[in-house]
PDB file of N, CA and C in Angstrom:
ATOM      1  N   UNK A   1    -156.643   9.183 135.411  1.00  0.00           N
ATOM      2  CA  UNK A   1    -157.538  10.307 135.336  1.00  0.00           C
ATOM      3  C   UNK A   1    -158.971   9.821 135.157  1.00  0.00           C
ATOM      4  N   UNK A   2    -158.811   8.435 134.122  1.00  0.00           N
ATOM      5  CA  UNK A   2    -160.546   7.939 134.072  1.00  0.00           C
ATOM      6  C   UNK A   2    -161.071   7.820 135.281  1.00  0.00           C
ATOM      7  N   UNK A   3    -160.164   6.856 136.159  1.00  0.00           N
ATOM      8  CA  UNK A   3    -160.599   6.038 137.703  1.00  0.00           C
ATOM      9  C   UNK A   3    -160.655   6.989 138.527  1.00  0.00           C
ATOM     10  N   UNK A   4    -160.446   8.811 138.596  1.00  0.00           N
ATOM     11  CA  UNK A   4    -160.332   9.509 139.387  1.00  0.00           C
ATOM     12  C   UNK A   4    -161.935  10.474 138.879  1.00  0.00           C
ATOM     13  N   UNK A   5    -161.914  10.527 137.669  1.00  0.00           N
ATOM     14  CA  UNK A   5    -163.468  11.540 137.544  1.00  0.00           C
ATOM     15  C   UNK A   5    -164.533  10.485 137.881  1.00  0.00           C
ATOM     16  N   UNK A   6    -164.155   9.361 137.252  1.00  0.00           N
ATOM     17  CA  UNK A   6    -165.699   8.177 137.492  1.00  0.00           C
ATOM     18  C   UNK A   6    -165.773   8.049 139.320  1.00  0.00           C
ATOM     19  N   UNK A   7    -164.905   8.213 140.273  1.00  0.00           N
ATOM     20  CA  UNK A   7    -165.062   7.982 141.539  1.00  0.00           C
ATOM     21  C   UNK A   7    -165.460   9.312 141.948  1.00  0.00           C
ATOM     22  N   UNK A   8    -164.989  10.357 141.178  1.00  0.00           N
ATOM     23  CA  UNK A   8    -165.956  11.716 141.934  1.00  0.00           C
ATOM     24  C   UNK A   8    -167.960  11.528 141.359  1.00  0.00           C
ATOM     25  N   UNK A   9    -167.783  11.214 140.168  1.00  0.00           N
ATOM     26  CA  UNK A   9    -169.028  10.886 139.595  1.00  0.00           C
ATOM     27  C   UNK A   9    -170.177   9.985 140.403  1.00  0.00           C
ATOM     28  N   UNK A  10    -169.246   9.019 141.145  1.00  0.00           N
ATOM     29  CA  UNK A  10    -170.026   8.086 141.520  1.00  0.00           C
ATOM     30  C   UNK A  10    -170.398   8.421 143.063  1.00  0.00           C
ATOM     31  N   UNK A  11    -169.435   9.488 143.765  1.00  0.00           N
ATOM     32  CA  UNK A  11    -169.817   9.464 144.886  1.00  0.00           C
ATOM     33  C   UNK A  11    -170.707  11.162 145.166  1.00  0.00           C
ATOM     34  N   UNK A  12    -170.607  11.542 144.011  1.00  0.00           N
ATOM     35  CA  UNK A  12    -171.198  13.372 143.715  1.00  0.00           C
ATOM     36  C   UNK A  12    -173.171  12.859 143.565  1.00  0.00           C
ATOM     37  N   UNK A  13    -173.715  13.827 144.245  1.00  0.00           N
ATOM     38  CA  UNK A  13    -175.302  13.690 143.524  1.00  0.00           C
ATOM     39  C   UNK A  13    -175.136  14.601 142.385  1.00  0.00           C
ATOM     40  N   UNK A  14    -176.033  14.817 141.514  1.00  0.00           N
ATOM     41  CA  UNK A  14    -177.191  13.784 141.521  1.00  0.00           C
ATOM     42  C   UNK A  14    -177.195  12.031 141.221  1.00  0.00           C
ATOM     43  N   UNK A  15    -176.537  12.199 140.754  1.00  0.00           N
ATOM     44  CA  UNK A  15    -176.481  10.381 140.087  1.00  0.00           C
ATOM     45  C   UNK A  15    -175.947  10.042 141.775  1.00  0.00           C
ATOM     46  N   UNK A  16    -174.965   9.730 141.944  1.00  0.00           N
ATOM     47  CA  UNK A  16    -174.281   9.528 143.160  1.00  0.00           C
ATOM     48  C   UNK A  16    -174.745   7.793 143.399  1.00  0.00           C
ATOM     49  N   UNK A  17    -174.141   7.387 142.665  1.00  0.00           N
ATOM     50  CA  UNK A  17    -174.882   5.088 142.777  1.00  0.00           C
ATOM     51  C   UNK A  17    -174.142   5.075 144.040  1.00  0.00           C
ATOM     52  N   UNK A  18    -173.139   4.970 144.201  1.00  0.00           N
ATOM     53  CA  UNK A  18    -172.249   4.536 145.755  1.00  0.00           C
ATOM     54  C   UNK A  18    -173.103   5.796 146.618  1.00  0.00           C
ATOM     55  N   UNK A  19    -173.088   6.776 146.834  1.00  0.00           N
ATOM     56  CA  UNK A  19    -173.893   7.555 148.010  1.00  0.00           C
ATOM     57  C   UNK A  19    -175.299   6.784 148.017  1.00  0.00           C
ATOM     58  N   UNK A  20    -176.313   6.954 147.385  1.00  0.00           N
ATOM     59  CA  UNK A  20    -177.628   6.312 147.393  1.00  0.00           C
ATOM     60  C   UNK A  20    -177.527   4.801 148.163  1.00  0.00           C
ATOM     61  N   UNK A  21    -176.424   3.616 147.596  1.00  0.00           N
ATOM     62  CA  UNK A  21    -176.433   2.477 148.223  1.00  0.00           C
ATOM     63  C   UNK A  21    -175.846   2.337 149.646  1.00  0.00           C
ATOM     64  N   UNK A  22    -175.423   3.697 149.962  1.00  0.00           N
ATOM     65  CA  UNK A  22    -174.592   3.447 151.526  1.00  0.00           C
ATOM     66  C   UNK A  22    -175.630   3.984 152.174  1.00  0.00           C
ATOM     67  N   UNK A  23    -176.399   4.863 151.716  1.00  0.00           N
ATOM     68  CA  UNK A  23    -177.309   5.623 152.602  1.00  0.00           C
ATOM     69  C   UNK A  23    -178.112   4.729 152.941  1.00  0.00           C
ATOM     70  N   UNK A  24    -178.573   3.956 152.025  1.00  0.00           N
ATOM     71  CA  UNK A  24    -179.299   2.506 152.169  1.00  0.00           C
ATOM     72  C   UNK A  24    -179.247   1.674 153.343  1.00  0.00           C
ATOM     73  N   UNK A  25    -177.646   0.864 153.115  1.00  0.00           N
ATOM     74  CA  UNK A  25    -177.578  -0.013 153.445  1.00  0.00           C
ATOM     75  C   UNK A  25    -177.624  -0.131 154.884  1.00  0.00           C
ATOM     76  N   UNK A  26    -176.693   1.560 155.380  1.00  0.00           N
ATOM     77  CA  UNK A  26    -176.464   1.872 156.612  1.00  0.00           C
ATOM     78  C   UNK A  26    -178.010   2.532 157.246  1.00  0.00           C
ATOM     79  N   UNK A  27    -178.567   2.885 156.629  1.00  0.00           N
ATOM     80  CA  UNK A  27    -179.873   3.730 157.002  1.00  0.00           C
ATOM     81  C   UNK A  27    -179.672   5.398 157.650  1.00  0.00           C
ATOM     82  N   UNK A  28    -178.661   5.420 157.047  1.00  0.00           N
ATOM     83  CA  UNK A  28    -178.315   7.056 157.008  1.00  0.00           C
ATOM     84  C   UNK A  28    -179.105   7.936 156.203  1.00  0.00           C
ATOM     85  N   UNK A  29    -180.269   9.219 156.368  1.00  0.00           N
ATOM     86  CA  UNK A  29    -180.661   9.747 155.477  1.00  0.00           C
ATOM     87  C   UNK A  29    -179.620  10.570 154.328  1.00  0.00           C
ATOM     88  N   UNK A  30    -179.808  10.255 153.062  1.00  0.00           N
ATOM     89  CA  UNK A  30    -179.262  10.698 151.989  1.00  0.00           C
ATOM     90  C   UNK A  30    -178.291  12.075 151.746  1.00  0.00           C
ATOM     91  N   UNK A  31    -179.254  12.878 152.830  1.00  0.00           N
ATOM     92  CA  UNK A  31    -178.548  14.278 152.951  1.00  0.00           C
ATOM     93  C   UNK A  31    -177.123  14.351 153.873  1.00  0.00           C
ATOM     94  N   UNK A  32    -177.263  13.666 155.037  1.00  0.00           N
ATOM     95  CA  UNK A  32    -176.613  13.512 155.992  1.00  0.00           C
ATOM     96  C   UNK A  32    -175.003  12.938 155.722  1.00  0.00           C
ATOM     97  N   UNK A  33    -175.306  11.772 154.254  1.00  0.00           N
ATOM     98  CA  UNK A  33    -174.427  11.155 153.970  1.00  0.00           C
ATOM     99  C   UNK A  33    -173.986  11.720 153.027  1.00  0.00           C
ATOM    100  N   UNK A  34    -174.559  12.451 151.845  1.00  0.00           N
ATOM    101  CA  UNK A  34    -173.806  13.948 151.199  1.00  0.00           C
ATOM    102  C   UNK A  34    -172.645  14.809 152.459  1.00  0.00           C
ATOM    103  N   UNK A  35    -173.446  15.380 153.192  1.00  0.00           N
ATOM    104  CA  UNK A  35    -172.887  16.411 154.340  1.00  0.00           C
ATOM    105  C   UNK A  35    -171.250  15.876 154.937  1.00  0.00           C
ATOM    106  N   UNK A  36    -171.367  14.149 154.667  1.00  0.00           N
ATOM    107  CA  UNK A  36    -169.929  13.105 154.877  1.00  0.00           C
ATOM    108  C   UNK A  36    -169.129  13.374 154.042  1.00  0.00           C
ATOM    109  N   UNK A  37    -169.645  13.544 152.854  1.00  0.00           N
ATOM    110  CA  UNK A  37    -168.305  12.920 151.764  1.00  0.00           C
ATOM    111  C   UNK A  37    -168.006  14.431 151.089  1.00  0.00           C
ATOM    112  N   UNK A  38    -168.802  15.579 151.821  1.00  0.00           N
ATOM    113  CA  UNK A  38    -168.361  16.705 150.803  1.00  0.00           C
ATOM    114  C   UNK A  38    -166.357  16.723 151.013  1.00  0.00           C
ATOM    115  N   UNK A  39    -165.921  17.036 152.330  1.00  0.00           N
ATOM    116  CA  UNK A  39    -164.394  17.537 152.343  1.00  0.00           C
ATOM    117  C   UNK A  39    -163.958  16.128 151.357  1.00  0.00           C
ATOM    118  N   UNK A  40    -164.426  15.153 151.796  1.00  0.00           N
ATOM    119  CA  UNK A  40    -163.539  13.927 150.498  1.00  0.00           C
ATOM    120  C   UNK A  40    -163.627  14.836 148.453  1.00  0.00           C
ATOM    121  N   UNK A  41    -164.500  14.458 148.597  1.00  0.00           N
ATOM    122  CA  UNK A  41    -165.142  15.024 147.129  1.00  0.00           C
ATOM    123  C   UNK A  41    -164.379  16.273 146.894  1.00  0.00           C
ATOM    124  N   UNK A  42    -164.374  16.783 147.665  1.00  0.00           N
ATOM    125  CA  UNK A  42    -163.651  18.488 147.444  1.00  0.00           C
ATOM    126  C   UNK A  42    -161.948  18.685 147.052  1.00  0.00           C
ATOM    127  N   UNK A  43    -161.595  17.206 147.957  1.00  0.00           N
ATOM    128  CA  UNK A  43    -159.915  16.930 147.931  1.00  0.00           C
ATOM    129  C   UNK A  43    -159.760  16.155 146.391  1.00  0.00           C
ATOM    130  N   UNK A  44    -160.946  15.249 146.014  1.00  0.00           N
ATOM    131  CA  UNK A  44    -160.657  14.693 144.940  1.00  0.00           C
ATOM    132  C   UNK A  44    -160.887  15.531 143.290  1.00  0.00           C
ATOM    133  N   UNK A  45    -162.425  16.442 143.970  1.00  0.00           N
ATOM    134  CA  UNK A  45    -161.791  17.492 142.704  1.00  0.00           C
ATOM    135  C   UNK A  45    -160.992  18.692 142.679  1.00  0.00           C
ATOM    136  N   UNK A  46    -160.174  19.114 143.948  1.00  0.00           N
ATOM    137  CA  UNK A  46    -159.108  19.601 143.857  1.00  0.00           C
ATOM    138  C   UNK A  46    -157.958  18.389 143.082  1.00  0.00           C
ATOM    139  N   UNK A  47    -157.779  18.081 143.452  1.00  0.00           N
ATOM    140  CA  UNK A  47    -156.484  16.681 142.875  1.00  0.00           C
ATOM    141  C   UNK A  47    -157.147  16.542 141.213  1.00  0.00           C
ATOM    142  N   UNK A  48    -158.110  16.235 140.744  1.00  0.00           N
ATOM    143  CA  UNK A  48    -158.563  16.261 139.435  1.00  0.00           C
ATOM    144  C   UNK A  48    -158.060  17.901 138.780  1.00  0.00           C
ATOM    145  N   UNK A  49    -158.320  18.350 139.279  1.00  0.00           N
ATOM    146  CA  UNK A  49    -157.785  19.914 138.411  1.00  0.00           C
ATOM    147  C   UNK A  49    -156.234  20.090 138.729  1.00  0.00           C
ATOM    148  N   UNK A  50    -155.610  19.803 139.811  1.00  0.00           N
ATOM    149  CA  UNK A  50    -153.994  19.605 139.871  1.00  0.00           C
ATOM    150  C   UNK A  50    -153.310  18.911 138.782  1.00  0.00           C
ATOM    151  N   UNK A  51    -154.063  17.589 139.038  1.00  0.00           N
ATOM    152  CA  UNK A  51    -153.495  16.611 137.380  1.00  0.00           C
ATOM    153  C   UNK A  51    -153.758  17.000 136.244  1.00  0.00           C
ATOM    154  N   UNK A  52    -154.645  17.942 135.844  1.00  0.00           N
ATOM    155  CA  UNK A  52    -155.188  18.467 134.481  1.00  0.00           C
ATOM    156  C   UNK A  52    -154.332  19.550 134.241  1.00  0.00           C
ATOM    157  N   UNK A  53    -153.614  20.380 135.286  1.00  0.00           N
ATOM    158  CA  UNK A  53    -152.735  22.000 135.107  1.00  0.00           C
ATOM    159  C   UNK A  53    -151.480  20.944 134.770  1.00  0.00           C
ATOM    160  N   UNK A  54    -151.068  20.496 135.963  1.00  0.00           N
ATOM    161  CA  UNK A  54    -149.908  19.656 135.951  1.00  0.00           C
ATOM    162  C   UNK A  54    -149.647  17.830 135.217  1.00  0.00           C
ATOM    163  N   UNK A  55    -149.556  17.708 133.744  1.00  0.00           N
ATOM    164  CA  UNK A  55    -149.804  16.492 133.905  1.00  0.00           C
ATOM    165  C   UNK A  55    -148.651  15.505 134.320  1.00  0.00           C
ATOM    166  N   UNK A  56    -147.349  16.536 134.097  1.00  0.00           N
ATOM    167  CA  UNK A  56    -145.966  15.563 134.350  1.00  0.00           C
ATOM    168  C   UNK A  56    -146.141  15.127 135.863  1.00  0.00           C
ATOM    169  N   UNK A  57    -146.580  15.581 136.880  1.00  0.00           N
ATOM    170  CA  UNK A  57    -146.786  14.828 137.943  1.00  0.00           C
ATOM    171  C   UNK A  57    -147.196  13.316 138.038  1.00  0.00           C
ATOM    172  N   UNK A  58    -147.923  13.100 136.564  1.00  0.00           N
ATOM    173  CA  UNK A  58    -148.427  11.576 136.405  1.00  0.00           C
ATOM    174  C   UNK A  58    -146.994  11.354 135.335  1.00  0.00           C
ATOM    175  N   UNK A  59    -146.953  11.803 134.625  1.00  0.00           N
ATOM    176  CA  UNK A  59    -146.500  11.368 133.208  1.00  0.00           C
ATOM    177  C   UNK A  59    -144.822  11.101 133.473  1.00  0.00           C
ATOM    178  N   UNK A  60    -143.856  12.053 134.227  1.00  0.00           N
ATOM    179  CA  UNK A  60    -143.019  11.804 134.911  1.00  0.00           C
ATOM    180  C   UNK A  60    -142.594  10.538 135.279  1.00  0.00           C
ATOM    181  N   UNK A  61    -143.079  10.185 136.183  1.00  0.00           N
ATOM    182  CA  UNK A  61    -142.866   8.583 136.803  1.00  0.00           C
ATOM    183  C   UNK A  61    -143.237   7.533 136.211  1.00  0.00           C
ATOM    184  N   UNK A  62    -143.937   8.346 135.468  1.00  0.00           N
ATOM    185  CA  UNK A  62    -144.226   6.060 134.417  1.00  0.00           C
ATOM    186  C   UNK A  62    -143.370   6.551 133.175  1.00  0.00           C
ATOM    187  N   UNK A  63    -143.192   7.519 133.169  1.00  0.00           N
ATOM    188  CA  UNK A  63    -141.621   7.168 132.078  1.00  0.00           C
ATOM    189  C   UNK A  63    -140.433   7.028 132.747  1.00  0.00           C
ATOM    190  N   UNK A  64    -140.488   7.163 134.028  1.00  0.00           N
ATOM    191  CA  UNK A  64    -139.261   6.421 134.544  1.00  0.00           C
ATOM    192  C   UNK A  64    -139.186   4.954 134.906  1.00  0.00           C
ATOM    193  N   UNK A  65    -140.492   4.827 134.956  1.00  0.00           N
ATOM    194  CA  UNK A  65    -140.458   3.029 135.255  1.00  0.00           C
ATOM    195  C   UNK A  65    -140.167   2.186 134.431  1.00  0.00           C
ATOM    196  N   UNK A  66    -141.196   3.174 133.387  1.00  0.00           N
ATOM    197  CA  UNK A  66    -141.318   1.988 131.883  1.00  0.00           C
ATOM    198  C   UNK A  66    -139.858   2.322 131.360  1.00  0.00           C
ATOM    199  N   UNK A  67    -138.845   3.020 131.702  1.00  0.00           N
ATOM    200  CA  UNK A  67    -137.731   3.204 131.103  1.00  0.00           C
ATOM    201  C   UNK A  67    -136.713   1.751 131.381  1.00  0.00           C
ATOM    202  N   UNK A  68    -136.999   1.268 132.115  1.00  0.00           N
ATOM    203  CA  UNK A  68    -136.153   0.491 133.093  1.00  0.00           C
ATOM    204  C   UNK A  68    -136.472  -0.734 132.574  1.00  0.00           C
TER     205      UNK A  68
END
């Protein structure tokens, strides 16, 4: 759940460090490269609020692993 809000964090403006350095590197204007990653961003904070209603979807399977 940490590695899933810090990757919406990092790729969301305003802060957005990974959007700002791709827009960069590639020379894509800033907006353009927002306008890219919205349907991503949208799937990842849909999936962030799925895991927060539902947590046995995570919690489920690593007690079956670690059972073993």
């Amino acid at each position: 759940m940490f590695i899933l809000c810090c990757s919406i964090g990092l790729i969301t403006p305003p802060v957005g460090n990974v959007l700002n350095v791709v827009s960069s590197v590639t020379k894509v204007p800033f907006e353009r490269a927002v306008l890219g990653i919205l349907p991503y961003a949208g799937i990842l904070i849909v999936l962030m609020f799925i895991l927060l209603i539902f947590p046995d979807i995570v919690i489920v399977p690593m007690e079956y692993l670690t059972a073993r």
